[in-house]
PDB file of N, CA and C in Angstrom:
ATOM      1  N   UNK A   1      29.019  -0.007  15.447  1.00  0.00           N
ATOM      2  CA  UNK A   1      28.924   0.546  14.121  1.00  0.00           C
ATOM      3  C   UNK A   1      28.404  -0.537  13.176  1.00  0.00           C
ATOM      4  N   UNK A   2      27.638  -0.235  12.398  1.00  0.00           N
ATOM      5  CA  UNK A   2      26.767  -1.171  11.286  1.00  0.00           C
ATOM      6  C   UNK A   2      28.193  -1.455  10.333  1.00  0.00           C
ATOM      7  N   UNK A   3      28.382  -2.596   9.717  1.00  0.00           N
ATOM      8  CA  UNK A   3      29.410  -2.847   8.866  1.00  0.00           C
ATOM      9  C   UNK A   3      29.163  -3.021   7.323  1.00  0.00           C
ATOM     10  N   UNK A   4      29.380  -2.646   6.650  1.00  0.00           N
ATOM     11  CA  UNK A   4      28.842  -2.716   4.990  1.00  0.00           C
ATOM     12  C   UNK A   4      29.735  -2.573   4.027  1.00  0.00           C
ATOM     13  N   UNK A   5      29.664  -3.932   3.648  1.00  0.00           N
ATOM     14  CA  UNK A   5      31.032  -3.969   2.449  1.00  0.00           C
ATOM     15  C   UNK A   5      30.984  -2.804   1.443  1.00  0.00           C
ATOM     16  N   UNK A   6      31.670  -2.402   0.793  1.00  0.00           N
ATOM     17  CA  UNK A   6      31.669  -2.121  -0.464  1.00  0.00           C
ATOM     18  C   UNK A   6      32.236  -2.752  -1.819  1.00  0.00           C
ATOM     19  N   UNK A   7      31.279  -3.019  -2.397  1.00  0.00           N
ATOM     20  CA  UNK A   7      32.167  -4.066  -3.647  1.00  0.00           C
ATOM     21  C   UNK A   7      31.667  -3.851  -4.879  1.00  0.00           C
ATOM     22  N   UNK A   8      32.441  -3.488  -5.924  1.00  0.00           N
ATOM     23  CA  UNK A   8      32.105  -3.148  -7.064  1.00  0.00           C
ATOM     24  C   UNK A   8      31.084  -1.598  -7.087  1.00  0.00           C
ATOM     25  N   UNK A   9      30.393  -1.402  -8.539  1.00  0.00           N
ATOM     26  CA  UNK A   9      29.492   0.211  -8.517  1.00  0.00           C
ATOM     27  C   UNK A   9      28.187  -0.549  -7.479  1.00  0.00           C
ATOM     28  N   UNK A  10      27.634   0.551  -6.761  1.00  0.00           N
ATOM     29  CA  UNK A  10      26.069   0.478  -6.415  1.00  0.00           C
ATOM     30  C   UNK A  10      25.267   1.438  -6.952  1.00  0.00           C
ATOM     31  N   UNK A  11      24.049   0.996  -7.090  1.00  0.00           N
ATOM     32  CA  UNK A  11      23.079   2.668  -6.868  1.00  0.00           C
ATOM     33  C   UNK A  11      22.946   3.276  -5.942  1.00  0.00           C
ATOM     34  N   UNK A  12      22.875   4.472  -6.546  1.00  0.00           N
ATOM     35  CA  UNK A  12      22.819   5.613  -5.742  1.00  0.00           C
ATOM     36  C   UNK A  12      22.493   5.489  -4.277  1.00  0.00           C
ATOM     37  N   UNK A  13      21.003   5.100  -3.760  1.00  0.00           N
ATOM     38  CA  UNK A  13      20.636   4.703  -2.952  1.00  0.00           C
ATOM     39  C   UNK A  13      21.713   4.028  -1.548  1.00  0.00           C
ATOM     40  N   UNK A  14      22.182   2.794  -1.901  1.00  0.00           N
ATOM     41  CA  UNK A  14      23.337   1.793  -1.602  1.00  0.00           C
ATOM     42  C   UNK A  14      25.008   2.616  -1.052  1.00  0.00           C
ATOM     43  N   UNK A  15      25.297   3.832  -2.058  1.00  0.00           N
ATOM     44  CA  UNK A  15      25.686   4.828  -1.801  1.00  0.00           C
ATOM     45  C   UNK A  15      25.692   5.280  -0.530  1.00  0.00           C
ATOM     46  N   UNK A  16      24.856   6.044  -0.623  1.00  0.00           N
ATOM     47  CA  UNK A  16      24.253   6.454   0.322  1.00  0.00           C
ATOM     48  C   UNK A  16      23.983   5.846   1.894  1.00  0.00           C
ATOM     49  N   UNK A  17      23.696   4.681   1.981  1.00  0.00           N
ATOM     50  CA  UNK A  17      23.386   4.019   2.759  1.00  0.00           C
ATOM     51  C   UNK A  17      25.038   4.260   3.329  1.00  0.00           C
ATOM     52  N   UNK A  18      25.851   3.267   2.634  1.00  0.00           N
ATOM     53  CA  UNK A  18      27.677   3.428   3.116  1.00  0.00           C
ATOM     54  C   UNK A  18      28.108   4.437   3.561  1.00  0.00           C
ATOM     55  N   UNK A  19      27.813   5.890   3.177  1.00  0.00           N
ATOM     56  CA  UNK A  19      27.916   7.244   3.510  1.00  0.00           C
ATOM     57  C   UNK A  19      27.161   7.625   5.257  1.00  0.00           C
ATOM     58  N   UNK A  20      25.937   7.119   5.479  1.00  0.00           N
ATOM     59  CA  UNK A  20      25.228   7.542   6.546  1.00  0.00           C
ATOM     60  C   UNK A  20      25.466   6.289   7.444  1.00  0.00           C
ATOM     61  N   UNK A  21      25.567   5.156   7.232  1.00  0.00           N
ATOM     62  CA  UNK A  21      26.156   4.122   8.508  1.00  0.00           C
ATOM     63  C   UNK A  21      27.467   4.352   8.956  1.00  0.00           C
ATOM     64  N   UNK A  22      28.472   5.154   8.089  1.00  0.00           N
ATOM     65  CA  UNK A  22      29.917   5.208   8.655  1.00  0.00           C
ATOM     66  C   UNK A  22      30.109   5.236   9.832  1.00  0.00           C
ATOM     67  N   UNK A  23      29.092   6.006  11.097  1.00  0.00           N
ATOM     68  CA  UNK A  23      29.270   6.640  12.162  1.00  0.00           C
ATOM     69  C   UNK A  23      28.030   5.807  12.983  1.00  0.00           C
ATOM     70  N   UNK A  24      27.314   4.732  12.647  1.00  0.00           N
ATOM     71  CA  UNK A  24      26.087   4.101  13.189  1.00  0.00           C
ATOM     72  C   UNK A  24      26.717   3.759  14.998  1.00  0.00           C
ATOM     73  N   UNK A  25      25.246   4.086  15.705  1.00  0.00           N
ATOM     74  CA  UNK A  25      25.421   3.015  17.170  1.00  0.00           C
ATOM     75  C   UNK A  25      24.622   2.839  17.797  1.00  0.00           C
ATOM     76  N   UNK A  26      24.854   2.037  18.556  1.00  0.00           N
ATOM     77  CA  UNK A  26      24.069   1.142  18.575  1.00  0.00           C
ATOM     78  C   UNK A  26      23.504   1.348  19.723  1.00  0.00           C
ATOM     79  N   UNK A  27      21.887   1.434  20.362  1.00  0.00           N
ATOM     80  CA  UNK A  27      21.412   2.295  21.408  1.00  0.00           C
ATOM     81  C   UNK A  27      20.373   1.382  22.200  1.00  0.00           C
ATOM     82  N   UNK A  28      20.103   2.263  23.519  1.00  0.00           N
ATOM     83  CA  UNK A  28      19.254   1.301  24.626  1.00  0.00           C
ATOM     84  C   UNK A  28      18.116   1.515  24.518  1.00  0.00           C
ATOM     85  N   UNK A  29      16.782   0.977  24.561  1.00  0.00           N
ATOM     86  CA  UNK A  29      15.320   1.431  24.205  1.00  0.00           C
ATOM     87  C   UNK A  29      15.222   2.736  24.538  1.00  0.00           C
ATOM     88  N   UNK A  30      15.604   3.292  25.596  1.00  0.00           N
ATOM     89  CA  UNK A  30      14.986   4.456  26.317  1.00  0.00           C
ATOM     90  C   UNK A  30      15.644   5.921  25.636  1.00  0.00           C
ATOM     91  N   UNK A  31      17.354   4.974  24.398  1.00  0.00           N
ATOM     92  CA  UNK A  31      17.487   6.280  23.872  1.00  0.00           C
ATOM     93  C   UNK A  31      16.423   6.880  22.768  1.00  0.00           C
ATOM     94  N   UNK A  32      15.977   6.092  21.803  1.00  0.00           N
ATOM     95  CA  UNK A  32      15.312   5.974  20.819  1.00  0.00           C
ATOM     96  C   UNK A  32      14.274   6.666  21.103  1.00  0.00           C
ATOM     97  N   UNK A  33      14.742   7.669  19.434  1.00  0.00           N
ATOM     98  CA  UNK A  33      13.400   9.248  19.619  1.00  0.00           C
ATOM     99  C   UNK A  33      12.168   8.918  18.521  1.00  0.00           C
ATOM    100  N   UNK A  34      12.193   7.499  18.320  1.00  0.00           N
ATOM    101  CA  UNK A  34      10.864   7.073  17.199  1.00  0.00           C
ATOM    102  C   UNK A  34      10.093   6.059  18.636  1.00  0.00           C
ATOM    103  N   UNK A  35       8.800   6.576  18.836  1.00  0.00           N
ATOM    104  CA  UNK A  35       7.789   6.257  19.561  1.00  0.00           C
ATOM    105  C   UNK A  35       7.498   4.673  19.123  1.00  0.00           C
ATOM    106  N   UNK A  36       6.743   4.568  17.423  1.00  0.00           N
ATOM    107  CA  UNK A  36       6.864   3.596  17.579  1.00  0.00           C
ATOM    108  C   UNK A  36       8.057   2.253  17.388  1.00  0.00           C
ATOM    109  N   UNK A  37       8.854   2.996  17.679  1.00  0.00           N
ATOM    110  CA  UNK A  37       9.795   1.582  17.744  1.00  0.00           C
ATOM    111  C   UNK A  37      10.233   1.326  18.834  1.00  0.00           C
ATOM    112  N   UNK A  38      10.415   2.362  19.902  1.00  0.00           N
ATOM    113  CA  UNK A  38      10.565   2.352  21.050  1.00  0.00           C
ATOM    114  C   UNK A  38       9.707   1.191  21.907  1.00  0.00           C
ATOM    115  N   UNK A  39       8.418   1.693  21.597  1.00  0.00           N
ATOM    116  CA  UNK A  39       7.392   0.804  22.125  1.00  0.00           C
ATOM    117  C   UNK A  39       7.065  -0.625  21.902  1.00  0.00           C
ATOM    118  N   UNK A  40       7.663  -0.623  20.275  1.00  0.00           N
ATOM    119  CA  UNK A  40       7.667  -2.038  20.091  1.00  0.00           C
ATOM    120  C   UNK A  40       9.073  -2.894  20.549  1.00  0.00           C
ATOM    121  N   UNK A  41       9.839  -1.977  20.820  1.00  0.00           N
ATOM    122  CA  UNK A  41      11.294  -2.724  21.622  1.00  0.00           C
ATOM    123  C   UNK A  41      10.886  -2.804  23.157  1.00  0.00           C
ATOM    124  N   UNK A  42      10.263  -2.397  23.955  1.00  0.00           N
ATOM    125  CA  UNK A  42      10.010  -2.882  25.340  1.00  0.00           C
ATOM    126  C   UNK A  42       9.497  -4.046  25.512  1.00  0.00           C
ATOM    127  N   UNK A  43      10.474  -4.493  26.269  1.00  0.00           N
ATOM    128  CA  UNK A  43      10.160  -6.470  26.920  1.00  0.00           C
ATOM    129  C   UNK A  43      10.870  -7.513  25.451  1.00  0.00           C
ATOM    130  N   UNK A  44      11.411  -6.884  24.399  1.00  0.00           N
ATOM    131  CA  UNK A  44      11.554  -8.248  23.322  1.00  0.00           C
ATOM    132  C   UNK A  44      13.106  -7.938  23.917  1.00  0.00           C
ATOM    133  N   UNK A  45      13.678  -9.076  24.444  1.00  0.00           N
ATOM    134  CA  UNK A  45      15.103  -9.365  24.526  1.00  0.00           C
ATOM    135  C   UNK A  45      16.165  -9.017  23.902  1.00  0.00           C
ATOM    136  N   UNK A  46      16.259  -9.407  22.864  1.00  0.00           N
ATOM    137  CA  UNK A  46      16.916  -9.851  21.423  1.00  0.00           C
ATOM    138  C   UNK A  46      17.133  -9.252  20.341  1.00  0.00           C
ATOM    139  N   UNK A  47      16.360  -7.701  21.016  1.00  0.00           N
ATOM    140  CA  UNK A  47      16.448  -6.513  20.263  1.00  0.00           C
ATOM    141  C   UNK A  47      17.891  -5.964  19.972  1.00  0.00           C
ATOM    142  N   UNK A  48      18.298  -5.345  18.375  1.00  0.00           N
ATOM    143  CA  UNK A  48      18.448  -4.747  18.443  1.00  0.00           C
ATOM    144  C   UNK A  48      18.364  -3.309  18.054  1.00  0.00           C
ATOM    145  N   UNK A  49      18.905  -1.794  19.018  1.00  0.00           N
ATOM    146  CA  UNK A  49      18.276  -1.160  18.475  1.00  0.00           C
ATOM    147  C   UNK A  49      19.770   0.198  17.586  1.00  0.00           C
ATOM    148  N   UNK A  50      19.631   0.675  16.811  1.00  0.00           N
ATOM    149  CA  UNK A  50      20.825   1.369  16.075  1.00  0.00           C
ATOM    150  C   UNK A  50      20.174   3.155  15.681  1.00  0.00           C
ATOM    151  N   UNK A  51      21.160   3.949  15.695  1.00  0.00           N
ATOM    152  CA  UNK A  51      20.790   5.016  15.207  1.00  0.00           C
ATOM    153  C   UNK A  51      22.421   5.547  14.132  1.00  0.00           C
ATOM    154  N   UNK A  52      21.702   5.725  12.978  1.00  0.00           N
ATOM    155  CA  UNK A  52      22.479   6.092  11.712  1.00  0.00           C
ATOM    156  C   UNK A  52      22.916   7.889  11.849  1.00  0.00           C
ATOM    157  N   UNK A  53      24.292   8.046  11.188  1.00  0.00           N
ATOM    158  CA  UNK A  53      24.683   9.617  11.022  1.00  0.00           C
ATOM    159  C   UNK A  53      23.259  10.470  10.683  1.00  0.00           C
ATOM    160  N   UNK A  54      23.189  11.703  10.641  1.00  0.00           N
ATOM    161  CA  UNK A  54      22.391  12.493  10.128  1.00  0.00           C
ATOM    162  C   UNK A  54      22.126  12.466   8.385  1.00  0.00           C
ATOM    163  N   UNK A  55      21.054  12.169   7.836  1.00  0.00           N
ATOM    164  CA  UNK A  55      20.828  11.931   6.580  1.00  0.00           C
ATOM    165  C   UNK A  55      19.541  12.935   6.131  1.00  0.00           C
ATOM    166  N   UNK A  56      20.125  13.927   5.499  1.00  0.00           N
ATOM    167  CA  UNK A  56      19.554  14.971   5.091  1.00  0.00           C
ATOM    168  C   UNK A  56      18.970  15.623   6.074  1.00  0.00           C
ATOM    169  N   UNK A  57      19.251  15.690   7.063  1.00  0.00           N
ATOM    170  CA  UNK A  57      19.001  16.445   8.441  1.00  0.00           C
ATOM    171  C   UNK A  57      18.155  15.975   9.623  1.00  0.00           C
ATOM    172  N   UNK A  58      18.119  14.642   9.022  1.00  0.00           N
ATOM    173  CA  UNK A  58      16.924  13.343  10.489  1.00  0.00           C
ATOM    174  C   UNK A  58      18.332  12.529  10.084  1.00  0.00           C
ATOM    175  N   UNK A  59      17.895  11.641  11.643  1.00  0.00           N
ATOM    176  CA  UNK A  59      18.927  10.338  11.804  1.00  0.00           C
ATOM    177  C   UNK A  59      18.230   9.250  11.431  1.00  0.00           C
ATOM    178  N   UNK A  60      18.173   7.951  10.648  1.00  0.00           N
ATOM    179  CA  UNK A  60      17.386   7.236  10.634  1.00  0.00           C
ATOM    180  C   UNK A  60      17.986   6.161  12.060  1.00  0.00           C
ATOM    181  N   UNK A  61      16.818   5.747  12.644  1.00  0.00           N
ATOM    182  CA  UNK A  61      16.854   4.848  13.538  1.00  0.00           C
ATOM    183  C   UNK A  61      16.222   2.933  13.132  1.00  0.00           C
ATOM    184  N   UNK A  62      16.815   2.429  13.741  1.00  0.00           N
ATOM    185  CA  UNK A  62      16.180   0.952  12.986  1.00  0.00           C
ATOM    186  C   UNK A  62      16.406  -0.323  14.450  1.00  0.00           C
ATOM    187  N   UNK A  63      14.677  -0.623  14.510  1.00  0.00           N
ATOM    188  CA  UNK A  63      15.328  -1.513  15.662  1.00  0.00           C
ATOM    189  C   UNK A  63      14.954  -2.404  14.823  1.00  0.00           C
ATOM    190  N   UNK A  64      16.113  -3.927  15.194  1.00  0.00           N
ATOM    191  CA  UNK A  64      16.447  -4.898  14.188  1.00  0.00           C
ATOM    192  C   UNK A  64      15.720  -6.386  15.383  1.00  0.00           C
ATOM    193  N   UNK A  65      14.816  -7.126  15.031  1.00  0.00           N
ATOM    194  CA  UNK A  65      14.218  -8.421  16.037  1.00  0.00           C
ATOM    195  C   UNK A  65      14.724  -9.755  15.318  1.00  0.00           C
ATOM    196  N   UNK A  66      16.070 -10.386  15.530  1.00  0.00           N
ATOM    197  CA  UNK A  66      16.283 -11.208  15.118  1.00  0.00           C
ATOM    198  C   UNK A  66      15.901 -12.596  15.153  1.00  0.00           C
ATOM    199  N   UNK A  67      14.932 -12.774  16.375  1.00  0.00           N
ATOM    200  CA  UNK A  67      14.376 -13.826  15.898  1.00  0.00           C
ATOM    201  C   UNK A  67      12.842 -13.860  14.942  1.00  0.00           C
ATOM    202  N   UNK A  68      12.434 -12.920  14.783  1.00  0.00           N
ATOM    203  CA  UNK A  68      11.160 -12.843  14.138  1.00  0.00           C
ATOM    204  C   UNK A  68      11.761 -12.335  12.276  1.00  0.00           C
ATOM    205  N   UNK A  69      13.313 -12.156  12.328  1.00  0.00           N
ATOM    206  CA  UNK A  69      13.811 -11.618  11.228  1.00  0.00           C
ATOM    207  C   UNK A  69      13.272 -10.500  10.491  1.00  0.00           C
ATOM    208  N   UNK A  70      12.849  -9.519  11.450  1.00  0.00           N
ATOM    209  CA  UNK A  70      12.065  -8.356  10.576  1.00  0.00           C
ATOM    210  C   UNK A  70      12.732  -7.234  11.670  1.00  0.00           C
ATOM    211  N   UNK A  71      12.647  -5.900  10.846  1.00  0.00           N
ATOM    212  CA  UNK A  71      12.945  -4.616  11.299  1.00  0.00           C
ATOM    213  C   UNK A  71      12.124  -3.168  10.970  1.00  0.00           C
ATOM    214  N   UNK A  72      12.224  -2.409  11.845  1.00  0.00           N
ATOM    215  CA  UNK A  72      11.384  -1.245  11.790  1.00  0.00           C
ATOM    216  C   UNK A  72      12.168  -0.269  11.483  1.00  0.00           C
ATOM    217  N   UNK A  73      12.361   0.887  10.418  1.00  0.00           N
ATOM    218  CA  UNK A  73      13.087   2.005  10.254  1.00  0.00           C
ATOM    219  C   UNK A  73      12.218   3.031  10.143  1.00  0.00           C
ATOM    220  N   UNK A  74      12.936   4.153  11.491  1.00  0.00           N
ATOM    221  CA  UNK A  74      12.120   5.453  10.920  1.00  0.00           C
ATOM    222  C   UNK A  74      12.622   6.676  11.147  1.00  0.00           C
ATOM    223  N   UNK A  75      12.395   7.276  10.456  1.00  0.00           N
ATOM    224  CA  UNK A  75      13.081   8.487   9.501  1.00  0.00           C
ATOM    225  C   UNK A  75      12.499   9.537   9.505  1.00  0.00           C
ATOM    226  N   UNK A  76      12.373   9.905  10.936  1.00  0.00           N
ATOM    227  CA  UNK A  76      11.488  11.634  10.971  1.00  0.00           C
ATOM    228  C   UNK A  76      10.181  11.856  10.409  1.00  0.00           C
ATOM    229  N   UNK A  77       9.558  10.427  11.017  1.00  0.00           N
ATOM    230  CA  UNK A  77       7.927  10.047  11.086  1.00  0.00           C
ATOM    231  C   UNK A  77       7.792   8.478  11.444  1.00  0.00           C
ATOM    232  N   UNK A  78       6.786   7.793  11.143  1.00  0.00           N
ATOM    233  CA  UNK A  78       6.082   6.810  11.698  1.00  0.00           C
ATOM    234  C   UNK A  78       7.148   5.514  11.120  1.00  0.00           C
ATOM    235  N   UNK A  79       7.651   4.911  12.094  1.00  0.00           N
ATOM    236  CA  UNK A  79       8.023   3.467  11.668  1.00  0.00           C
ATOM    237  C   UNK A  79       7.779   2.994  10.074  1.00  0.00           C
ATOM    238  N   UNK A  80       8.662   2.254   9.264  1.00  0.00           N
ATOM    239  CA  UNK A  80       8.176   1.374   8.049  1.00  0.00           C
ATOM    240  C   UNK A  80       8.567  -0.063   8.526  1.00  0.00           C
ATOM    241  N   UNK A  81       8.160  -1.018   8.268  1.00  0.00           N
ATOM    242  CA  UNK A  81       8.443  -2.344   8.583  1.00  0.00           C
ATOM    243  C   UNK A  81       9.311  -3.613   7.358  1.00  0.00           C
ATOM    244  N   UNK A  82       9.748  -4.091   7.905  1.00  0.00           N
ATOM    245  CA  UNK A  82      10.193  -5.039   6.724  1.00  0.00           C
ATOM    246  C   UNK A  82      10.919  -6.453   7.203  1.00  0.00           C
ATOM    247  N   UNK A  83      10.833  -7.391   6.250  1.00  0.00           N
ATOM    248  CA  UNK A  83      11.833  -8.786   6.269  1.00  0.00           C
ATOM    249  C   UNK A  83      13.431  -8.157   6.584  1.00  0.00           C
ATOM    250  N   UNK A  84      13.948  -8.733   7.620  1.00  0.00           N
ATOM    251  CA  UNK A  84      15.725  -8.097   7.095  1.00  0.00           C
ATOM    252  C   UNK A  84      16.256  -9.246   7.913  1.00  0.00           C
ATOM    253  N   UNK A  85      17.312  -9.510   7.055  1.00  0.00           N
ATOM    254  CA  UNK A  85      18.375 -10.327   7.818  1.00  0.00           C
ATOM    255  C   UNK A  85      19.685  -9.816   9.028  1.00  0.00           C
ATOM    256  N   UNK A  86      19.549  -9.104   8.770  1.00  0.00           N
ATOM    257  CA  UNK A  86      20.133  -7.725   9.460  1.00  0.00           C
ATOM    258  C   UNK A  86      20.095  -6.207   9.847  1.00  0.00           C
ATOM    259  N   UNK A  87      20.757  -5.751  10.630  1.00  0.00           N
ATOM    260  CA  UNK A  87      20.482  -4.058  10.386  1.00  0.00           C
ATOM    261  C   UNK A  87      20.526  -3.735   9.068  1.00  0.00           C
ATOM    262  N   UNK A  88      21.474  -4.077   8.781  1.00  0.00           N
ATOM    263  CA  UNK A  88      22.448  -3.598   7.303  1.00  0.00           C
ATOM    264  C   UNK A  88      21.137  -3.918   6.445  1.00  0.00           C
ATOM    265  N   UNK A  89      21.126  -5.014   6.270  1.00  0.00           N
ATOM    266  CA  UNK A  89      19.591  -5.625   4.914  1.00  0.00           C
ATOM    267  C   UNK A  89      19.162  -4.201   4.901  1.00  0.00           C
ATOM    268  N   UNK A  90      18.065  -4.148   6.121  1.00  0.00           N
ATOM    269  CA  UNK A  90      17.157  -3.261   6.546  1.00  0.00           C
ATOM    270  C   UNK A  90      17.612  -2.050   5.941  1.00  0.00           C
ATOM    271  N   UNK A  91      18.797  -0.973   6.167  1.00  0.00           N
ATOM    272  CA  UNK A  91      19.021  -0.199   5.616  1.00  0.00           C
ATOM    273  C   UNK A  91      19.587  -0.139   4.281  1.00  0.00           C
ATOM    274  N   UNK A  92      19.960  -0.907   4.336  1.00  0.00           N
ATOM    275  CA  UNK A  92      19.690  -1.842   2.360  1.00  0.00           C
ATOM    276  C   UNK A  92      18.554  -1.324   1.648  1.00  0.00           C
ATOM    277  N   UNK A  93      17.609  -1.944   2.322  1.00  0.00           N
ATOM    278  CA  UNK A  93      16.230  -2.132   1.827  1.00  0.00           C
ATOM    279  C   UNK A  93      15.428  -0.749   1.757  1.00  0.00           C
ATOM    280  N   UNK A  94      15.677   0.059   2.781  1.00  0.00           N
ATOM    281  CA  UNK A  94      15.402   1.306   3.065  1.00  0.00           C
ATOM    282  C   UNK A  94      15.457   2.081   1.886  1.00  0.00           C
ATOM    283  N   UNK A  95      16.514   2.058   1.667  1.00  0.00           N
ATOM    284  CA  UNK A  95      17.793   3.285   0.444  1.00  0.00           C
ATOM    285  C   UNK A  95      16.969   2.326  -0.544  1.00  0.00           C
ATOM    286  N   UNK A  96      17.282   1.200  -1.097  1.00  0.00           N
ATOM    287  CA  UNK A  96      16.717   0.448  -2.388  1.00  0.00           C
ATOM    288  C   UNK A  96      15.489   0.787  -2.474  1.00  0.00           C
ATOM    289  N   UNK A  97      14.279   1.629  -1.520  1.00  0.00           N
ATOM    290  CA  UNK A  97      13.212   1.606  -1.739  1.00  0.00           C
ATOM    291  C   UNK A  97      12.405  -0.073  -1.895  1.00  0.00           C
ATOM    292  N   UNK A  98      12.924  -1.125  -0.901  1.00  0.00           N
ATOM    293  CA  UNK A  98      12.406  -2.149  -1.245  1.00  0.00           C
ATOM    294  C   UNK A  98      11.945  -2.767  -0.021  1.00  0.00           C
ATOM    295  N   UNK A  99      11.513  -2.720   0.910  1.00  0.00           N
ATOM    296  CA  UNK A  99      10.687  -2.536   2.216  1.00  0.00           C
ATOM    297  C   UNK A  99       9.382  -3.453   1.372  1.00  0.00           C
ATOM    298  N   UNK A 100       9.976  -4.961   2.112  1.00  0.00           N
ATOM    299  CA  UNK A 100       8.545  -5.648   2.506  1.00  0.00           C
ATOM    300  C   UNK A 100       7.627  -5.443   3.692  1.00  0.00           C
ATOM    301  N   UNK A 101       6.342  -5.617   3.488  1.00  0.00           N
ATOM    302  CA  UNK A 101       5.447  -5.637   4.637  1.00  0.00           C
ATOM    303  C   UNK A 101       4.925  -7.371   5.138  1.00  0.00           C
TER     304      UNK A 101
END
């Protein structure tokens, strides 16, 4: 399960995020129903890969590459990419609408 403090108000977004990780887990390449992340998780070690509760009726999925410190989330279409220090960042970043490339 993804772990995410709660501390003090958030936005909405952040919300949200706490609401749809409650139930997160954590999965083997071959479960993962996003193509491209799937594909980009075959052969990297060090992967990891997570699938989030149902959020507005898609699951978001996020595989997390900790040594390259970047992650892929996708959400009932094509991969988005970003800097993350973690799963959590990543779906941080997701909800915040703040997804570096």
């Amino acid at each position: 399960m993804l772990s995410l403090g709660k501390t003090g108000k958030q936005p909405q977004g952040l919300k949200q995020m706490n609401e749809v990780t409650a139930n997160s887990q954590l999965l083997r390449v071959e479960q993962l129903s996003s193509c491209d992340l799937r594909e980009e998780a075959r052969g990297i070690e060090d992967s990891e890969m997570w699938k989030t509760d149902e959020y507005n009726s898609e699951q978001i999925e996020i595989l997390w590459l900790p040594s390259t410190q970047r992650a892929g989330i996708a959400w009932g279409a094509d991969a988005d990419w970003t800097d993350a220090i973690s799963p959590e960042d990543a779906l941080r970043r997701f909800f915040a609408n703040d997804l570096s490339n």
